[in-house]
Protein backbone atom coordinates (compact mmCIF):
# COMPACT_ATOMS: atom_id res chain seq x y z
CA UNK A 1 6.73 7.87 19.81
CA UNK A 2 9.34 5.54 17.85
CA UNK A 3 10.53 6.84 14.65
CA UNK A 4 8.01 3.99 12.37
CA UNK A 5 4.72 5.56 13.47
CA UNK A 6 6.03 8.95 13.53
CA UNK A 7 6.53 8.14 9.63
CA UNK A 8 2.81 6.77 9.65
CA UNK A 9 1.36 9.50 7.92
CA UNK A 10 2.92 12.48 9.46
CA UNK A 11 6.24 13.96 7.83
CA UNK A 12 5.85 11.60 4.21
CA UNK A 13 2.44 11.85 3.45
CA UNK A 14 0.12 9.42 1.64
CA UNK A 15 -2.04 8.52 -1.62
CA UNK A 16 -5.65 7.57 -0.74
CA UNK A 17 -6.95 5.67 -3.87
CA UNK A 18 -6.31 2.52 -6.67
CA UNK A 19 -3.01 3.58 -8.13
CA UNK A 20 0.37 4.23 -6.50
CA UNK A 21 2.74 6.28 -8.60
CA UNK A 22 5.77 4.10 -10.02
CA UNK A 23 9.39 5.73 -8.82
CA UNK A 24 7.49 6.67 -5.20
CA UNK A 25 8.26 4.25 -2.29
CA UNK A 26 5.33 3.28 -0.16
CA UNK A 27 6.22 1.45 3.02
CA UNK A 28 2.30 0.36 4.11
CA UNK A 29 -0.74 0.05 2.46
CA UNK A 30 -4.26 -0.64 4.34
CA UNK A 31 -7.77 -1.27 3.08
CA UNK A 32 -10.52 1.12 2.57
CA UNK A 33 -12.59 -1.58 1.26
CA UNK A 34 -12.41 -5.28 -0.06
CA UNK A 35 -8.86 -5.12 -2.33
CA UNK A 36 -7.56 -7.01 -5.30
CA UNK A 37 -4.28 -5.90 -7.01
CA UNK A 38 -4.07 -6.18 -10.43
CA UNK A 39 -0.35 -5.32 -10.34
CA UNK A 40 1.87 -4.84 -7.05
CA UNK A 41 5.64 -4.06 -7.25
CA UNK A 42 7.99 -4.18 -4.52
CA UNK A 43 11.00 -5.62 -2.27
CA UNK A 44 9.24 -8.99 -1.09
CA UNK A 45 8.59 -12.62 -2.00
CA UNK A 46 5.37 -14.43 -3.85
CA UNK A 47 2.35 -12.57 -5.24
CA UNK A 48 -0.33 -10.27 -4.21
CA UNK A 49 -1.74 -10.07 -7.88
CA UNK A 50 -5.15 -11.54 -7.66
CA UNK A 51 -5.33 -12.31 -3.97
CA UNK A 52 -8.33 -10.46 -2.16
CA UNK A 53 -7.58 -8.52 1.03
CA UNK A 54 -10.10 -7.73 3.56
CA UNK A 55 -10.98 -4.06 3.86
CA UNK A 56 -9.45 -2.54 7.36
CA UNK A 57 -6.34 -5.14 6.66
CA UNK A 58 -2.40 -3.11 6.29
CA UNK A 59 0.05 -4.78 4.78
CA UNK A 60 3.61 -4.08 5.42
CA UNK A 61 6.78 -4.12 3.38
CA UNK A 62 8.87 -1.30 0.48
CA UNK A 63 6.30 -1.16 -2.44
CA UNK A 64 7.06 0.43 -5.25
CA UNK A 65 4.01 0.35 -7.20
CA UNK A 66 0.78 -0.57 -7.18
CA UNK A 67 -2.59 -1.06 -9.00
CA UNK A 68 -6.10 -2.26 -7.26
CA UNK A 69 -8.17 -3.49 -9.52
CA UNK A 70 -10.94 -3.89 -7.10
CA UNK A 71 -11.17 -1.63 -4.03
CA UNK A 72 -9.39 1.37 -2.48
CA UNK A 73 -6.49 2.03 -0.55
CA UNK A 74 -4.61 4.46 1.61
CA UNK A 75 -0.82 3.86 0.96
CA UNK A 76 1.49 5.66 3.04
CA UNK A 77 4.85 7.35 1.65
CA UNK A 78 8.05 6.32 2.86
């Protein structure tokens, strides 16, 4: 098993929920339902504020924060 999904979940943990915690890095973040970020912080270009994301979607990248205004999420600790 390669060192990424070894990390998915099984030594770092994760937050099930609408609101990462700001200071804790979060390297994926998939849909338990229909999501729309109200406020998304992290190492990567554009905006996710305001965009809707289909529930069973995972998005990818070093977040730092997060807030869902609609939905809920499983974002795993990196």
């Amino acid at each position: 098993m390669s060192a990424d999904l070894d990390r998915f979940g099984a030594r770092n943990g994760f937050t099930v929920g609408t609101t990462g915690v700001s200071g804790q890095a979060y390297w994926a973040i998939q849909m338990l339902a229909d999501t729309t970020f109200s406020a998304i912080a992290g190492d990567f270009d554009g905006t996710l504020t305001g965009v809707t994301i289909g529930s069973g979607n995972i998005i990818y990248g070093r977040f730092n924060s997060f807030t869902a205004g609609t939905g809920r999420v499983i974002a795993y600790k990196g």
